[in-house]
C-alpha atoms as a PDB file:
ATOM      1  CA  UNK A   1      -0.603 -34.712 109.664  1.00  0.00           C
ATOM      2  CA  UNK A   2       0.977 -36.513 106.704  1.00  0.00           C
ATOM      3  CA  UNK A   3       4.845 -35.259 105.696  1.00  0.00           C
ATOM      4  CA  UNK A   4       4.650 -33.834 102.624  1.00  0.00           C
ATOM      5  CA  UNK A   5       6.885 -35.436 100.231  1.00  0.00           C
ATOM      6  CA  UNK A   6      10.060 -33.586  98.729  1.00  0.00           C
ATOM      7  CA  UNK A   7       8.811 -33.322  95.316  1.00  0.00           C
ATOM      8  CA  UNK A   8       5.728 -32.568  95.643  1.00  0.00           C
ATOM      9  CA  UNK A   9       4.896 -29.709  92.944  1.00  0.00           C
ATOM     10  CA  UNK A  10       3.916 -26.757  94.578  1.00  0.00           C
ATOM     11  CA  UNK A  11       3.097 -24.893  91.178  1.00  0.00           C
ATOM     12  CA  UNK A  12       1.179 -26.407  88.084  1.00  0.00           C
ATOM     13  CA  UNK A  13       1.713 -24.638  84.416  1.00  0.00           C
ATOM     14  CA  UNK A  14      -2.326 -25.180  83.768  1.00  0.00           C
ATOM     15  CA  UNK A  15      -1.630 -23.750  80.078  1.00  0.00           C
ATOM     16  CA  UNK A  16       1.047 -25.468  79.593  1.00  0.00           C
ATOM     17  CA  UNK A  17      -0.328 -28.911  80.861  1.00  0.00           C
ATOM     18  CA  UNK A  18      -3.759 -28.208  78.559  1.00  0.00           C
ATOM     19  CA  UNK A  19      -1.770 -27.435  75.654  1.00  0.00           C
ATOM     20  CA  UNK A  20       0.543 -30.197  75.954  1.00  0.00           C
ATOM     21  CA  UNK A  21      -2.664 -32.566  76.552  1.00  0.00           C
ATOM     22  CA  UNK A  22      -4.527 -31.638  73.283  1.00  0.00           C
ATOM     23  CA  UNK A  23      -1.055 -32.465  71.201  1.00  0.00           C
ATOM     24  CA  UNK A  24      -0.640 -35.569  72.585  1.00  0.00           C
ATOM     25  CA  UNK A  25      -2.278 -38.720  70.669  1.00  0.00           C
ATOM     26  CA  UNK A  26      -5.462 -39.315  72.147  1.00  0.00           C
ATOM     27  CA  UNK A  27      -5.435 -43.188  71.397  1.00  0.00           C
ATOM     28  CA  UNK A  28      -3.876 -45.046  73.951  1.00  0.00           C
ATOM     29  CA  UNK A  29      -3.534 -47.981  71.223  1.00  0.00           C
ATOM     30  CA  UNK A  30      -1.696 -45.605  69.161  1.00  0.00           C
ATOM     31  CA  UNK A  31       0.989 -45.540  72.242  1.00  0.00           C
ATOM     32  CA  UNK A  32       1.469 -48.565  72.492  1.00  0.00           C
ATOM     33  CA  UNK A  33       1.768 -49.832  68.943  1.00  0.00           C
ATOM     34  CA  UNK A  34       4.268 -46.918  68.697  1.00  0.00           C
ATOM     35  CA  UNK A  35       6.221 -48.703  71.767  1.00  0.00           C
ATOM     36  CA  UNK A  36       5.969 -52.030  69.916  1.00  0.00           C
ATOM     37  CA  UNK A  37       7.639 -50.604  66.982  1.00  0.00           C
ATOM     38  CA  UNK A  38      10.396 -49.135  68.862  1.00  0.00           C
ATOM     39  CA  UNK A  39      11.083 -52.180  70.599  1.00  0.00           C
ATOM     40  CA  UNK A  40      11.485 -54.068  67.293  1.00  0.00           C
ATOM     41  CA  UNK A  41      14.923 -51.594  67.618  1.00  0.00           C
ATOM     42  CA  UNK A  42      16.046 -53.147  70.981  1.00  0.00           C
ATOM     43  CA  UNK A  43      17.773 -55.825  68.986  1.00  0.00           C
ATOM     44  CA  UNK A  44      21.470 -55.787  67.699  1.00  0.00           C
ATOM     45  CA  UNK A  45      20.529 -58.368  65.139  1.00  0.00           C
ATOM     46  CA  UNK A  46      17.954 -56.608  63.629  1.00  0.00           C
ATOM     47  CA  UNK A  47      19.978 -53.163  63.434  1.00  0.00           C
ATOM     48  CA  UNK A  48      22.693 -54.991  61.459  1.00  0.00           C
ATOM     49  CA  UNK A  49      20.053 -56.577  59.386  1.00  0.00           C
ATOM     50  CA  UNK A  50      18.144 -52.970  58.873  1.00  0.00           C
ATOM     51  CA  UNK A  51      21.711 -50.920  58.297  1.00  0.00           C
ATOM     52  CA  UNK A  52      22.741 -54.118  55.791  1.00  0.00           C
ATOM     53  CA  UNK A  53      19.982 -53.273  53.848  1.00  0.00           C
ATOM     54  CA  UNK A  54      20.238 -49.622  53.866  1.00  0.00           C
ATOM     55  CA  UNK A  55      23.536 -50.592  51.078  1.00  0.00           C
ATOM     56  CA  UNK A  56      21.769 -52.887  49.450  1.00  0.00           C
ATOM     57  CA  UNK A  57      19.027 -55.113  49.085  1.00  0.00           C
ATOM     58  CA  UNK A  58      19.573 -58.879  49.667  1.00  0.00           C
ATOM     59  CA  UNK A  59      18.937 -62.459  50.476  1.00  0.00           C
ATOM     60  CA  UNK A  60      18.197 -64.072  53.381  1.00  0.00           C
ATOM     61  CA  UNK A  61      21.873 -66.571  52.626  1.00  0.00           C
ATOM     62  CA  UNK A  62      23.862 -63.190  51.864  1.00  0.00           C
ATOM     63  CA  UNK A  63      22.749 -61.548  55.554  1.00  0.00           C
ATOM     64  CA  UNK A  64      23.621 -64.595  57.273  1.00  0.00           C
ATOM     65  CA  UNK A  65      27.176 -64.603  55.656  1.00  0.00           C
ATOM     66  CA  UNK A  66      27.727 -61.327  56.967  1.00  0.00           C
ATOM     67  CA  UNK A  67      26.333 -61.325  59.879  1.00  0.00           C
ATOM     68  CA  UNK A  68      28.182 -64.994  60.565  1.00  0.00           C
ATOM     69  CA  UNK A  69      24.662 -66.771  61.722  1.00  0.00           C
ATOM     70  CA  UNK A  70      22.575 -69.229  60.880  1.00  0.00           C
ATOM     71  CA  UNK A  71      19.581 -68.712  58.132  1.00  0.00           C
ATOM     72  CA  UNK A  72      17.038 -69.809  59.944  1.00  0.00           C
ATOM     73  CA  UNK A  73      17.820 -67.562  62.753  1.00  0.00           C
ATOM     74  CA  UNK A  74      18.292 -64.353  60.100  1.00  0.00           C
ATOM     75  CA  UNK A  75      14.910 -65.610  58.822  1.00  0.00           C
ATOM     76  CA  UNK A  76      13.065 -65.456  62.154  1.00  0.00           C
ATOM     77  CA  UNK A  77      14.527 -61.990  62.712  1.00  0.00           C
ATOM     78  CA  UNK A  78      13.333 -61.043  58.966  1.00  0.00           C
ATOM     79  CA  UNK A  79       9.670 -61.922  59.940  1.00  0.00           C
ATOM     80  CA  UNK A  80       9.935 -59.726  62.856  1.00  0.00           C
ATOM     81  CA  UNK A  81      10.993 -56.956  60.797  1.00  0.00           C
ATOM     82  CA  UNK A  82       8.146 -57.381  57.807  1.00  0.00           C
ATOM     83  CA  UNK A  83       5.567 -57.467  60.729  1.00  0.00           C
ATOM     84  CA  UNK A  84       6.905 -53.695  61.889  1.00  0.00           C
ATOM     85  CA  UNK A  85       6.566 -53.067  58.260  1.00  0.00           C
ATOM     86  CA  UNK A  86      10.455 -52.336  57.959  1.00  0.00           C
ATOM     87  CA  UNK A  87      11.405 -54.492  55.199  1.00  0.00           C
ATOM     88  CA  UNK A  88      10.271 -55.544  52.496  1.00  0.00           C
ATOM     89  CA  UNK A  89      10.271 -58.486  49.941  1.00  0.00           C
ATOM     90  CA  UNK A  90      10.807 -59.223  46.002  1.00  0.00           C
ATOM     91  CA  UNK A  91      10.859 -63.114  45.402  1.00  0.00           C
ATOM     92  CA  UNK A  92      13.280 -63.973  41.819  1.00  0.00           C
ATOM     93  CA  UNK A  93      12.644 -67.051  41.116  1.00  0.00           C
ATOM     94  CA  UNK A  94      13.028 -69.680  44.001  1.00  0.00           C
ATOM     95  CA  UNK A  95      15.037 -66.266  46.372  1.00  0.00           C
ATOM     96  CA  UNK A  96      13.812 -63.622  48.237  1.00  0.00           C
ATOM     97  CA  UNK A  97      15.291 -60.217  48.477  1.00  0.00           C
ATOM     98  CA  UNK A  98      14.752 -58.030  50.971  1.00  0.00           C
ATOM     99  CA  UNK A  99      14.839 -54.399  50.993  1.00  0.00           C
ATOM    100  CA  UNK A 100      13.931 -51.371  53.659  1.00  0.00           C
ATOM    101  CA  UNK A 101      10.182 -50.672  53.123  1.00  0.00           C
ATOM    102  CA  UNK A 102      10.505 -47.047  52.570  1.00  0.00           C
ATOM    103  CA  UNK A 103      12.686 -44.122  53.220  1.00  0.00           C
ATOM    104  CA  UNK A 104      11.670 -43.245  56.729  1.00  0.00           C
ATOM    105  CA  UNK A 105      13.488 -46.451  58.082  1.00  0.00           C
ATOM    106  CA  UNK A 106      16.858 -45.008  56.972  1.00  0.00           C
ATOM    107  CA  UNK A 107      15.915 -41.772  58.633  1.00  0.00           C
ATOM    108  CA  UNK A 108      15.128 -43.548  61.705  1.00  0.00           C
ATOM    109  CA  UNK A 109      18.796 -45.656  61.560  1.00  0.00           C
ATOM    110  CA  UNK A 110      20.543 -42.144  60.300  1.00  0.00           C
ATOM    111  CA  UNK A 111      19.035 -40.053  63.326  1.00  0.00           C
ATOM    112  CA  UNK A 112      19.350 -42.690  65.653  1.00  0.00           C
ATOM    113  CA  UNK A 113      23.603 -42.956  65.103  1.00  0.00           C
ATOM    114  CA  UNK A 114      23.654 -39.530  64.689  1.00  0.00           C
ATOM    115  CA  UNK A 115      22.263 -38.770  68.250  1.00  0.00           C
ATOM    116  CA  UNK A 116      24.277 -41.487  70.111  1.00  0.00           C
ATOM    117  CA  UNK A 117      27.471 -39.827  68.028  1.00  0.00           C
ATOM    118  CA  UNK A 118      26.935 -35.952  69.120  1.00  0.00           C
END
């Protein structure tokens, strides 16, 4: 006779389980590109580089003065953040400016400091 273990659920919600099921997105690749794009979050680098550019747009020299780093390593990070499709970039002559890519990445930022503040 096999122990049963101590959280083992004795009850299951069936309703609540079915209706939770149907919500849920039904592409597993949709998952996991959503993890992918979080992740792009996990660094400090690219938060200062994102909340930078939520005061302004600019270069790829001007981040690396504030952020006291080299320009080829603020340029690596840059990539990274045009291939999550958070920034964007306007070229003026020989310089690139970057910018957020639309509102929704401030949101993100704003909600995220707001719920590690409360």
């Amino acid at each position: 006779m096999q122990k049963e273990s101590p959280h083992a659920c004795k009850v299951i919600h069936r309703e609540v389980v079915d209706r939770v099921r149907k919500a849920m997105p039904d592409e597993e690749d949709h998952i996991s590109e959503l993890g992918r794009f979080f992740k792009v979050f996990g660094d400090p680098t690219r938060l200062k580089i994102l909340y930078a550019l939520t005061i302004s747009e600019m270069c790829v020299c001007d981040i690396a003065a504030l952020l006291g780093m080299q320009h080829s390593a603020i340029s690596h990070q840059l990539t990274t953040l045009n291939g999550a499709r958070l920034v964007k970039q306007r070229k003026r002559g020989k310089v690139v400016y970057y910018s957020l890519r639309d509102r929704h990445v401030k949101t993100l930022l704003s909600q995220g400091f707001e719920h590690i503040t409360e």
